[in-house]
PDB file of N, CA and C in Angstrom:
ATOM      1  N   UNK A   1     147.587  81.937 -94.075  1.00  0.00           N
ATOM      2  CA  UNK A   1     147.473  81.914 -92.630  1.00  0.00           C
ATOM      3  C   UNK A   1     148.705  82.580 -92.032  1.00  0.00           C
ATOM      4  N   UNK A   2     148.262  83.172 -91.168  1.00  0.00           N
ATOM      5  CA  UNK A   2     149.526  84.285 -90.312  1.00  0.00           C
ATOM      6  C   UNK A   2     150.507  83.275 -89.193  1.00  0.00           C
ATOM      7  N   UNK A   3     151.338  83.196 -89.448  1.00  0.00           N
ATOM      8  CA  UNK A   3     152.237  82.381 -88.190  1.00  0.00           C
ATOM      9  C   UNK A   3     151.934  83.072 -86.991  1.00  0.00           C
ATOM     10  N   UNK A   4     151.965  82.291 -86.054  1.00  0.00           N
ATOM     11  CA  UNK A   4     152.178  83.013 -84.607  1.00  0.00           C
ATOM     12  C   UNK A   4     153.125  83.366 -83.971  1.00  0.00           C
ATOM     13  N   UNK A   5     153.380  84.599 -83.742  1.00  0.00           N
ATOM     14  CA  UNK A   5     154.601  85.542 -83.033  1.00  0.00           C
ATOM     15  C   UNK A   5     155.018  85.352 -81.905  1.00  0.00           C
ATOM     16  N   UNK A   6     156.324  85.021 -81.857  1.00  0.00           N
ATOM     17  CA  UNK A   6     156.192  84.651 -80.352  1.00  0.00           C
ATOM     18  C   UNK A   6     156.081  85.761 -79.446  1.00  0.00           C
ATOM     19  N   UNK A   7     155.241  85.703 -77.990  1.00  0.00           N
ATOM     20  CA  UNK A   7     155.259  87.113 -77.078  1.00  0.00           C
ATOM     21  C   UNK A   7     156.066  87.843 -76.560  1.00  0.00           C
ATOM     22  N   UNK A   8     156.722  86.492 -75.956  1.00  0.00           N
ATOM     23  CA  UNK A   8     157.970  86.519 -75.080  1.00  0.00           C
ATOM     24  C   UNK A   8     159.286  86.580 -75.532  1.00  0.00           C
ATOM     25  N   UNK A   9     159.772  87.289 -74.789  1.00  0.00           N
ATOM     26  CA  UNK A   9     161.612  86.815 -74.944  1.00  0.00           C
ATOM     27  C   UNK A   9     162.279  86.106 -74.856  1.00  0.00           C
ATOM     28  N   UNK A  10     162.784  85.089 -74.897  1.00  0.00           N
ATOM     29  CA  UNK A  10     163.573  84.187 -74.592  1.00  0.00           C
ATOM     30  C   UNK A  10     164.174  84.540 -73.215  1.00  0.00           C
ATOM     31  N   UNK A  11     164.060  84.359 -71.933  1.00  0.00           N
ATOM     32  CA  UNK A  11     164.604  84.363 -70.671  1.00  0.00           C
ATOM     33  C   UNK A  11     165.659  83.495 -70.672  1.00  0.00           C
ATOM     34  N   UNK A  12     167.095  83.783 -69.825  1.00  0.00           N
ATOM     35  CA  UNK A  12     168.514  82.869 -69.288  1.00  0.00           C
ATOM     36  C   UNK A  12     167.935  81.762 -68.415  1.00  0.00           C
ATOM     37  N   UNK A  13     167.789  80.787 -68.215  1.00  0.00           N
ATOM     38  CA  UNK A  13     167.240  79.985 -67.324  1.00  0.00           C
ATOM     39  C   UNK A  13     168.502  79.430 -66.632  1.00  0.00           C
ATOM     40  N   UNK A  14     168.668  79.557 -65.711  1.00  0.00           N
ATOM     41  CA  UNK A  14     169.257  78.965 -64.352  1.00  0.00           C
ATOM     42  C   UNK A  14     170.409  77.749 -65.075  1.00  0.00           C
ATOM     43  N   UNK A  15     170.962  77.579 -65.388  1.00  0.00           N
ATOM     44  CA  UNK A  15     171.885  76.530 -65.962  1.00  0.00           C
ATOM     45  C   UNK A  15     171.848  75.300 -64.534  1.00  0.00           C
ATOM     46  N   UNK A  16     171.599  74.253 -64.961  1.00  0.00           N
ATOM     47  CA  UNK A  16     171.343  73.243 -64.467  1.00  0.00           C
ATOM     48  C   UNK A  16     169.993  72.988 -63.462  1.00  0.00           C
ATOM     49  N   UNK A  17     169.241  74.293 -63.103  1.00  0.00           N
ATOM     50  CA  UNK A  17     168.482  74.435 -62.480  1.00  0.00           C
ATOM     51  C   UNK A  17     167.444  74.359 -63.024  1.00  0.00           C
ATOM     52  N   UNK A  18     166.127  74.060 -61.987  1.00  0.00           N
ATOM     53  CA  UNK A  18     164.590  73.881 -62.568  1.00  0.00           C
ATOM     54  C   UNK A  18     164.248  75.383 -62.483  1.00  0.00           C
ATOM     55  N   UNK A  19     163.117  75.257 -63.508  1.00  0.00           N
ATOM     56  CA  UNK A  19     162.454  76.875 -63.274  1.00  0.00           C
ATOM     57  C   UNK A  19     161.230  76.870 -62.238  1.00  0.00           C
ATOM     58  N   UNK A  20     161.400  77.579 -61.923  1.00  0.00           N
ATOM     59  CA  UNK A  20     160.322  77.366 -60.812  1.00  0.00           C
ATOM     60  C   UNK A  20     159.259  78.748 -60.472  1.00  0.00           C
ATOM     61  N   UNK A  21     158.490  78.381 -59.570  1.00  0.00           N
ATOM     62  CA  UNK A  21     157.428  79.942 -59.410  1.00  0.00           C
ATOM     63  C   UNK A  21     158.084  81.216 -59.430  1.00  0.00           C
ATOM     64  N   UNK A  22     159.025  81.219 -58.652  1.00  0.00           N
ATOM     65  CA  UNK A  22     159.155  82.279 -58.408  1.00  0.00           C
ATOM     66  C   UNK A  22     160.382  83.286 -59.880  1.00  0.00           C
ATOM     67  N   UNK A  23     160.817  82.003 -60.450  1.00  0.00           N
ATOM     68  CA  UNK A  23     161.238  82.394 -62.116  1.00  0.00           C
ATOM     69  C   UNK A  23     160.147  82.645 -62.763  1.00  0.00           C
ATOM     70  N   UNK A  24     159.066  82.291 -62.716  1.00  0.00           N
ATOM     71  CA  UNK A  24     157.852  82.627 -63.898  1.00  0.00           C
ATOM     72  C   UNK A  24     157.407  83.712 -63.096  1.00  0.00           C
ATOM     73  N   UNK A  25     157.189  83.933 -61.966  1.00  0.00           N
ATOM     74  CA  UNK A  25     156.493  85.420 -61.427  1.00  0.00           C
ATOM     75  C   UNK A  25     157.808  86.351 -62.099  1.00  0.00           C
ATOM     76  N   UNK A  26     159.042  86.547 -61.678  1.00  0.00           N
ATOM     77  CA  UNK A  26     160.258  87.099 -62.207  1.00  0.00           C
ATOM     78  C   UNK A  26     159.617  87.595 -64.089  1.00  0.00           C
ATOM     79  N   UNK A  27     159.515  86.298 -64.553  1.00  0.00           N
ATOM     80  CA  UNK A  27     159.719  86.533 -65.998  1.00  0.00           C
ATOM     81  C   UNK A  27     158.228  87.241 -66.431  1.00  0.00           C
ATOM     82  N   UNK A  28     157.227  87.627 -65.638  1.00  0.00           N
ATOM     83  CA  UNK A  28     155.563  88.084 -65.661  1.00  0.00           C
ATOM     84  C   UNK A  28     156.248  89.557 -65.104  1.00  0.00           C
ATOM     85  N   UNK A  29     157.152  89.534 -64.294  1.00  0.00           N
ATOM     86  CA  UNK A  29     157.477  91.220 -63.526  1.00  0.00           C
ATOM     87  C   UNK A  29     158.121  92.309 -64.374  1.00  0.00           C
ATOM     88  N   UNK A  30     158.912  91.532 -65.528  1.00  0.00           N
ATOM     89  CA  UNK A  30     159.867  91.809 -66.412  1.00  0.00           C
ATOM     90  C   UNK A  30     159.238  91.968 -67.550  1.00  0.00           C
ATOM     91  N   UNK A  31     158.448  91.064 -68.391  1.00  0.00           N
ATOM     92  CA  UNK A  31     157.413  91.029 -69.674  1.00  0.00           C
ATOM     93  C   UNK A  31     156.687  92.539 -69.468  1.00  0.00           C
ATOM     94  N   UNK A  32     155.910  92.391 -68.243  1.00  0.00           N
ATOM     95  CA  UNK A  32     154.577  93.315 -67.924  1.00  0.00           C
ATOM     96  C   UNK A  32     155.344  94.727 -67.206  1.00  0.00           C
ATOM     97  N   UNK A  33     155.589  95.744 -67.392  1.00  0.00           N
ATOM     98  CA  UNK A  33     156.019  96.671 -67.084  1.00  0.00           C
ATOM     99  C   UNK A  33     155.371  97.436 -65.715  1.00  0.00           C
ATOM    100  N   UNK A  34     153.647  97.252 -65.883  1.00  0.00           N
ATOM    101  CA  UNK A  34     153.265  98.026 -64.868  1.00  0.00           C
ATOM    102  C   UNK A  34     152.307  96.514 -63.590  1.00  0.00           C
ATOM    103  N   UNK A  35     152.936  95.703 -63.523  1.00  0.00           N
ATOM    104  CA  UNK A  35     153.057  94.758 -62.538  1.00  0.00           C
ATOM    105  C   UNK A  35     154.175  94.539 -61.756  1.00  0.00           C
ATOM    106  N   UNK A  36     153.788  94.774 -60.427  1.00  0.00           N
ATOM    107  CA  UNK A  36     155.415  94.858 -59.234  1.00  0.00           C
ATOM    108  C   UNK A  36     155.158  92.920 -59.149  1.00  0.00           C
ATOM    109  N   UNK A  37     156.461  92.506 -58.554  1.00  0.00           N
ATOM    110  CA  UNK A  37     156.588  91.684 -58.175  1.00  0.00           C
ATOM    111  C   UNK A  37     156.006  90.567 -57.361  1.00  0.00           C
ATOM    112  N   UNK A  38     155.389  91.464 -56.569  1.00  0.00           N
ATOM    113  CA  UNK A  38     154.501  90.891 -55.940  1.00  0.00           C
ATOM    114  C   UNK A  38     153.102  90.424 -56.548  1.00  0.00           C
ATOM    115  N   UNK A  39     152.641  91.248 -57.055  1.00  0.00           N
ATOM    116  CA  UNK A  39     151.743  90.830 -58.088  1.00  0.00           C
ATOM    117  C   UNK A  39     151.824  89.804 -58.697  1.00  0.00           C
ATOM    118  N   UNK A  40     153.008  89.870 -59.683  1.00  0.00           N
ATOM    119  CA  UNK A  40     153.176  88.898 -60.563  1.00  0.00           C
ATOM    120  C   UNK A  40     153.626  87.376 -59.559  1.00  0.00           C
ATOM    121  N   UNK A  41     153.683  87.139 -58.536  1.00  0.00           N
ATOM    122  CA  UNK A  41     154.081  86.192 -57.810  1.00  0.00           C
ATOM    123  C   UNK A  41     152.032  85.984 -57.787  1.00  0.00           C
ATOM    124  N   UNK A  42     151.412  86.931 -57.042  1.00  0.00           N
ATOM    125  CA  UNK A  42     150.193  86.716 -56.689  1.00  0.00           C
ATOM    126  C   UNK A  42     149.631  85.727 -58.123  1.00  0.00           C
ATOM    127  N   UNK A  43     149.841  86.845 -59.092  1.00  0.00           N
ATOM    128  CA  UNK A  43     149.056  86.040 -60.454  1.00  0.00           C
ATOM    129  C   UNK A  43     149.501  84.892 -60.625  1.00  0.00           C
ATOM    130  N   UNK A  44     150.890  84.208 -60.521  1.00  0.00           N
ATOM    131  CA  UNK A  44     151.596  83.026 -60.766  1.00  0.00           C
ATOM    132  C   UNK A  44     150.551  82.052 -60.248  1.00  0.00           C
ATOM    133  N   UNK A  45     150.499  82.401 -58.745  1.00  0.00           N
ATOM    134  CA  UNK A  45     149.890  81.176 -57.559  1.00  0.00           C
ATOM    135  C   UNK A  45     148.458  81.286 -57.845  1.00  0.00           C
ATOM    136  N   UNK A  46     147.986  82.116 -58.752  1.00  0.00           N
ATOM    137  CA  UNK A  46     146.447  82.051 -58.831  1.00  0.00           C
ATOM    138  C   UNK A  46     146.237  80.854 -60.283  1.00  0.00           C
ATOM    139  N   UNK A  47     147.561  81.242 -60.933  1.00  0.00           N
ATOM    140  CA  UNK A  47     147.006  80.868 -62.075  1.00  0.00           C
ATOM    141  C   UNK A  47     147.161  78.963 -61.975  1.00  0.00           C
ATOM    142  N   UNK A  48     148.224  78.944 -60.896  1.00  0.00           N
ATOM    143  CA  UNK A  48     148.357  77.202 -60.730  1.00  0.00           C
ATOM    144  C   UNK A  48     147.179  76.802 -59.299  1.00  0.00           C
ATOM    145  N   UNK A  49     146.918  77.876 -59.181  1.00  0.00           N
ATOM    146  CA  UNK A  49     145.734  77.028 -58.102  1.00  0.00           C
ATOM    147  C   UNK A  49     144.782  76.511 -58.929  1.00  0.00           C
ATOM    148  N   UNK A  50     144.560  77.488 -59.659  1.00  0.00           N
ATOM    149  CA  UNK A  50     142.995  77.315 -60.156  1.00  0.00           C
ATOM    150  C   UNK A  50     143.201  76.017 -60.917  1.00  0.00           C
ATOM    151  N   UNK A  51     144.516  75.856 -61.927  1.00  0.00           N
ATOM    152  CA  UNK A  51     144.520  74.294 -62.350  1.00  0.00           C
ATOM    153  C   UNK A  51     144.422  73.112 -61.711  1.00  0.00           C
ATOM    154  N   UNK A  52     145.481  73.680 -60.595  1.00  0.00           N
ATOM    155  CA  UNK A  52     145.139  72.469 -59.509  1.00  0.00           C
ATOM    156  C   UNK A  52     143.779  72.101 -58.914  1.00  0.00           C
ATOM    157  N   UNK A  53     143.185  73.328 -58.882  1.00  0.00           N
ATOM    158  CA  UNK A  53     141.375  73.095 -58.175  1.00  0.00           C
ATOM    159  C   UNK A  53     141.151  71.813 -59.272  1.00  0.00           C
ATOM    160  N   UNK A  54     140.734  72.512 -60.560  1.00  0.00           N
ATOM    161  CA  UNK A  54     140.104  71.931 -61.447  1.00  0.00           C
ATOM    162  C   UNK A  54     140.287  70.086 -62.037  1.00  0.00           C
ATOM    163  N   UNK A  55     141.640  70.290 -61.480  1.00  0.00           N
ATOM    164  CA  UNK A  55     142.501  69.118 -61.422  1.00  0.00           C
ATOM    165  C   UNK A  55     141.882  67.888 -60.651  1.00  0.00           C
ATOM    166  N   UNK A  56     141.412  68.603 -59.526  1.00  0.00           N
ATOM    167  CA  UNK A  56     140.659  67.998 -57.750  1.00  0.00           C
ATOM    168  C   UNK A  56     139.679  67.751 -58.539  1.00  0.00           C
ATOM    169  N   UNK A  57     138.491  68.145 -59.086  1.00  0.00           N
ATOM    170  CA  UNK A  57     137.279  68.187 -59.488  1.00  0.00           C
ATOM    171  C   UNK A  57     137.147  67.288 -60.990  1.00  0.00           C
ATOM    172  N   UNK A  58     138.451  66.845 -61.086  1.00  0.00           N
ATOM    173  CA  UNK A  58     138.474  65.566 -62.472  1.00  0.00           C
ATOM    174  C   UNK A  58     138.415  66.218 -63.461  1.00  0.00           C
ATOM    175  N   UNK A  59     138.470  67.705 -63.629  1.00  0.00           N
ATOM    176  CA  UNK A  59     138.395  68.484 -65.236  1.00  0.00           C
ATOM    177  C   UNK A  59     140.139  68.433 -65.631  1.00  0.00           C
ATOM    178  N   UNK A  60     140.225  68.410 -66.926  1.00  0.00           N
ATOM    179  CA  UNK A  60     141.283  68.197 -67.837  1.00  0.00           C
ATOM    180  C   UNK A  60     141.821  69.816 -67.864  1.00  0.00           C
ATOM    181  N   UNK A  61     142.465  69.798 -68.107  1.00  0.00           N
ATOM    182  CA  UNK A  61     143.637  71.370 -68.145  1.00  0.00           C
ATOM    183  C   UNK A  61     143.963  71.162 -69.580  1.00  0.00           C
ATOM    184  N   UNK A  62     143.618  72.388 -70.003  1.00  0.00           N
ATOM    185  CA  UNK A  62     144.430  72.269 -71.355  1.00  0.00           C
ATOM    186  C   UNK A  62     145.013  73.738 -71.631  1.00  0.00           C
ATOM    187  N   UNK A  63     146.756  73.340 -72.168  1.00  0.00           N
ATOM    188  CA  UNK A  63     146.952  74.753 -72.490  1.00  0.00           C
ATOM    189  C   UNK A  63     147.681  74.506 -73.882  1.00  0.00           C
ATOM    190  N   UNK A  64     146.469  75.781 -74.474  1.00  0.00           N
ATOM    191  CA  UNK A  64     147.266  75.649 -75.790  1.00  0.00           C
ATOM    192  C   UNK A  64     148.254  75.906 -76.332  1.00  0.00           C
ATOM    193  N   UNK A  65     149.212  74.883 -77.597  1.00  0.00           N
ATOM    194  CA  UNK A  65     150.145  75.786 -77.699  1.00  0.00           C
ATOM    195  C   UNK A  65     151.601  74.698 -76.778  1.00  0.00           C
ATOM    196  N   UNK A  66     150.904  74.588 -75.353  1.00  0.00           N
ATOM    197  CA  UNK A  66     152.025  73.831 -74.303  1.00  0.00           C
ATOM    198  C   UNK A  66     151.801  72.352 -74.106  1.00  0.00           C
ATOM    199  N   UNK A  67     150.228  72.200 -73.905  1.00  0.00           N
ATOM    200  CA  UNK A  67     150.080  70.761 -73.448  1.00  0.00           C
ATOM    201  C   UNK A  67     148.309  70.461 -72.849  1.00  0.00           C
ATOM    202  N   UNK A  68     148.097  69.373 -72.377  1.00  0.00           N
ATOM    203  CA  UNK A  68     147.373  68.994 -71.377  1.00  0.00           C
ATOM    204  C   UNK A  68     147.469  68.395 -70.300  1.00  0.00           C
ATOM    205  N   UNK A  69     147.223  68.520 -69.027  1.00  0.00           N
ATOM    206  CA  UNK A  69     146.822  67.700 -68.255  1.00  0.00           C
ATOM    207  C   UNK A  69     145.749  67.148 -67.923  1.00  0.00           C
ATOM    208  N   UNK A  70     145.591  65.845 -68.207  1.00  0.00           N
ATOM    209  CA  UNK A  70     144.370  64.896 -68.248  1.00  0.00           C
ATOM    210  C   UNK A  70     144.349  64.205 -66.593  1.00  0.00           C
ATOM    211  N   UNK A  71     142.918  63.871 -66.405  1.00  0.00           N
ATOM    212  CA  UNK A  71     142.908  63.217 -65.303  1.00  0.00           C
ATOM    213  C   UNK A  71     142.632  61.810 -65.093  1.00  0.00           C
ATOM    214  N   UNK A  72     143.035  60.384 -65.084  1.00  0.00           N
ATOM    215  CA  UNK A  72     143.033  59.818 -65.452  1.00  0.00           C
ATOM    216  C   UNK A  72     142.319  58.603 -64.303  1.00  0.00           C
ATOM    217  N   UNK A  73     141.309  58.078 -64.304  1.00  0.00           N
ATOM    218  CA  UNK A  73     140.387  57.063 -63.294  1.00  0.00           C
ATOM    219  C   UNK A  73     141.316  55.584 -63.147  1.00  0.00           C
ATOM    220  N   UNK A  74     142.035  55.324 -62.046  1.00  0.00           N
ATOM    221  CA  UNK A  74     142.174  53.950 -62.245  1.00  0.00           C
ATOM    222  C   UNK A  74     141.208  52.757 -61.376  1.00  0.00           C
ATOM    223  N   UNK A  75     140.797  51.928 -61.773  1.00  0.00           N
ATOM    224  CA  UNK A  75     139.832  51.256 -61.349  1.00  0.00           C
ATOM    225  C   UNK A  75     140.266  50.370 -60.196  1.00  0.00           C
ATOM    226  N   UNK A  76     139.578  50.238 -59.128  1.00  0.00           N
ATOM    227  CA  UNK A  76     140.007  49.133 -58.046  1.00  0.00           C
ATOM    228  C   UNK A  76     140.230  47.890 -58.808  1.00  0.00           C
ATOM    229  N   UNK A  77     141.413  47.225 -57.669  1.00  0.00           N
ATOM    230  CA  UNK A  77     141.495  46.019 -58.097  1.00  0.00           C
ATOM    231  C   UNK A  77     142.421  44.982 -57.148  1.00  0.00           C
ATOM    232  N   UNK A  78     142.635  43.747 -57.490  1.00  0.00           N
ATOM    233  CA  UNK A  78     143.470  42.946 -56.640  1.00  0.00           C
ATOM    234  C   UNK A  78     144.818  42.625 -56.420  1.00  0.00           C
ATOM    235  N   UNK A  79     145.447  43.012 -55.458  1.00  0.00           N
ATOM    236  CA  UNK A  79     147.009  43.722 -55.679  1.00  0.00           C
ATOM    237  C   UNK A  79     147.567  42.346 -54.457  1.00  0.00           C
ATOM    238  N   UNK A  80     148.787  42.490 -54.217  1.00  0.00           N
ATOM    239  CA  UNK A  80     149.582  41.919 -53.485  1.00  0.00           C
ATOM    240  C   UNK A  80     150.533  42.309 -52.558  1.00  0.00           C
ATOM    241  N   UNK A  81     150.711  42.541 -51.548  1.00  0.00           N
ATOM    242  CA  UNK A  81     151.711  42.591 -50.693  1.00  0.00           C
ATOM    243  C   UNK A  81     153.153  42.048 -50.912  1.00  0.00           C
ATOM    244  N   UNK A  82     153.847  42.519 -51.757  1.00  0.00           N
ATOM    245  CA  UNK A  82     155.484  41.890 -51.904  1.00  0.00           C
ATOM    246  C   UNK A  82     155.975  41.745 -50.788  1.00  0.00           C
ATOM    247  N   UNK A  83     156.095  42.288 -49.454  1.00  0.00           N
ATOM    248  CA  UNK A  83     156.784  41.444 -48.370  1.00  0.00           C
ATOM    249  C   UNK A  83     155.975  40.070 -47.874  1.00  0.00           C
ATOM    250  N   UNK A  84     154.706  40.114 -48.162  1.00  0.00           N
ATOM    251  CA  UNK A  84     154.040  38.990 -47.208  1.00  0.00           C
ATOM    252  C   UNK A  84     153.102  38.038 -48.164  1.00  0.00           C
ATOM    253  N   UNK A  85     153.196  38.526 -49.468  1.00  0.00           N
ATOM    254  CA  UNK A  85     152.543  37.903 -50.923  1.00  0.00           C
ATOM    255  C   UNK A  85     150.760  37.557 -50.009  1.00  0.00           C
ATOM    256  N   UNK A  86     150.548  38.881 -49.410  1.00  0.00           N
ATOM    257  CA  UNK A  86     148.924  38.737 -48.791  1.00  0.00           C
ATOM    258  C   UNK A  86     148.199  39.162 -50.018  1.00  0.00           C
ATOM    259  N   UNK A  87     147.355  38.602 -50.274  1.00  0.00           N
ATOM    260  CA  UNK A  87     146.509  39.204 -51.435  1.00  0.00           C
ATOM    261  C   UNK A  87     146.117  40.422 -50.609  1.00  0.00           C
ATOM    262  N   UNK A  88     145.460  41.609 -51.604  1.00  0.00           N
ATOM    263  CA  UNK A  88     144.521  42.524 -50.943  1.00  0.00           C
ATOM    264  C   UNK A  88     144.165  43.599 -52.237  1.00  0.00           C
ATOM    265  N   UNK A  89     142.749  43.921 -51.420  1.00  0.00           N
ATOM    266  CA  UNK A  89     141.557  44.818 -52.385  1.00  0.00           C
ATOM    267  C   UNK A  89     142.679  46.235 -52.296  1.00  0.00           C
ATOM    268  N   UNK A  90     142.698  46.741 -53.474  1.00  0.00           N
ATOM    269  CA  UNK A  90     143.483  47.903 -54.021  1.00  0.00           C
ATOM    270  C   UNK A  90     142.489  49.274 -54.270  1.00  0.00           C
ATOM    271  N   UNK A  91     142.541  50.354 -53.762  1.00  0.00           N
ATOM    272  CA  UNK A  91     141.031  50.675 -53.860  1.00  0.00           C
ATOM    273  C   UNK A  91     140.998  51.844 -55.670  1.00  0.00           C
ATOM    274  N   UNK A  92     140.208  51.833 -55.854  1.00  0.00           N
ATOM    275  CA  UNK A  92     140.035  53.185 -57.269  1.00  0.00           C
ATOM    276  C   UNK A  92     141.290  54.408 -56.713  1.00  0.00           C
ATOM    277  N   UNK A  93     141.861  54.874 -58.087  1.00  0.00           N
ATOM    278  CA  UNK A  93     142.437  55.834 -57.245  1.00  0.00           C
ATOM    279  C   UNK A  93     142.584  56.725 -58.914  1.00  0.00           C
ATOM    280  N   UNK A  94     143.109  57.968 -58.738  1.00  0.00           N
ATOM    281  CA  UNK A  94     142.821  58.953 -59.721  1.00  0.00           C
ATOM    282  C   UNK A  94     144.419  59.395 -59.955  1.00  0.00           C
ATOM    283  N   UNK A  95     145.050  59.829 -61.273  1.00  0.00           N
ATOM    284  CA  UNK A  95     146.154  60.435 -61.668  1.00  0.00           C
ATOM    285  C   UNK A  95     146.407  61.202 -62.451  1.00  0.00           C
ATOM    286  N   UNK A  96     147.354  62.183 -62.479  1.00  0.00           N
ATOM    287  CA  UNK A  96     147.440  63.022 -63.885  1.00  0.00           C
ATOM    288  C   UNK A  96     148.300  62.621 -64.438  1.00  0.00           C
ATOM    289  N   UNK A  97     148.312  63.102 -65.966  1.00  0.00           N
ATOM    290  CA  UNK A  97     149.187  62.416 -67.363  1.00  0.00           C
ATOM    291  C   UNK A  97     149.136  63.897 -67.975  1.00  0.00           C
ATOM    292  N   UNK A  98     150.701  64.528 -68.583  1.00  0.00           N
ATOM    293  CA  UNK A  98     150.596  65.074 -69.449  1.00  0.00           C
ATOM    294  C   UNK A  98     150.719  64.884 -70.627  1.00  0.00           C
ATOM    295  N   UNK A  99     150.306  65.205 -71.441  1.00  0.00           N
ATOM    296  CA  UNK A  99     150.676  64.942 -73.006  1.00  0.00           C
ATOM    297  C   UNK A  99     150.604  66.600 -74.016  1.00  0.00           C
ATOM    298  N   UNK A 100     151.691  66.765 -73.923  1.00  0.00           N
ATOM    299  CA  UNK A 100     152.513  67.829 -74.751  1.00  0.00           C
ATOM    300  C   UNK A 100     152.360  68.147 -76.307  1.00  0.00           C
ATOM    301  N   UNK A 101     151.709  69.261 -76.472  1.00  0.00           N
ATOM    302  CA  UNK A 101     151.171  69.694 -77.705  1.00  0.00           C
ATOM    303  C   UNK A 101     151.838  69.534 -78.887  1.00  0.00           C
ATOM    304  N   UNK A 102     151.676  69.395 -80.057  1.00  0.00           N
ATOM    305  CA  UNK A 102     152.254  69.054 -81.496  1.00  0.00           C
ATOM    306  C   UNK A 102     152.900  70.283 -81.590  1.00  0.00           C
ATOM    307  N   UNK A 103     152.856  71.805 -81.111  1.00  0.00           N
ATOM    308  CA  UNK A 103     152.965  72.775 -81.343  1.00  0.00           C
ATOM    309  C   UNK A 103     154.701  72.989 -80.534  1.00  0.00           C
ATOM    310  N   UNK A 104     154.671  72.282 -79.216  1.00  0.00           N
ATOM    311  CA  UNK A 104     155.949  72.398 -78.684  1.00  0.00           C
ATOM    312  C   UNK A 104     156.878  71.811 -79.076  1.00  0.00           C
ATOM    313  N   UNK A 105     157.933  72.104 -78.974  1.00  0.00           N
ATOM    314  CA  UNK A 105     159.251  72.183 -79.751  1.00  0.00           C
ATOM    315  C   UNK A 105     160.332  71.966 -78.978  1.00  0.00           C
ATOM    316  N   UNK A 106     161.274  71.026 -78.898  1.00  0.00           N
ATOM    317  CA  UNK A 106     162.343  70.778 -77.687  1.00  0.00           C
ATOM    318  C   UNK A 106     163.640  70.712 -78.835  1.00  0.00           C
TER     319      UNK A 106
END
């Protein structure tokens, strides 16, 4: 079996800083030679909308290789008021969970 190559270069990341959109459009402007900046910003925000849509619509994200995001149902139920210990109905509510591929490496 053939190992997998990595694509990319290793990019400087911001020392103490988060990476953020406009570092991954940067690092898509730089990889891809005949994509301007703008582009690669466009493709960035397309490519996290569409997760996020799918996200809305209760489908699971999976990327291989990086991870998943799962969507996760929590069921109504009977909760409490800590300032006033009022009981009260808690209603269903929905969350995401990632869980990070066997493949990634820290």
């Amino acid at each position: 079996m053939m190992k997998s190559k990595k694509i990319f270069p290793k990019f400087p990341i911001r020392e103490g800083l988060k990476l953020i959109k406009a570092d991954l459009a940067q690092i898509v402007h730089e990889t891809h030679g005949g994509i301007s900046y703008k582009e690669a910003q466009r493709l960035v925000e397309c490519i996290i909308d569409t997760m996020k849509d799918s996200l809305v619509r209760g489908q699971n994200v999976k990327l291989t290789g990086f991870g998943s995001l799962n969507v996760i149902q929590r069921k109504g139920r009977l909760g409490r008021n800590p300032q006033t210990s009022e009981r009260m109905a808690l209603a269903p509510s929905r969350y995401v969970t990632f869980k990070p591929s066997r493949l990634l490496k820290f």
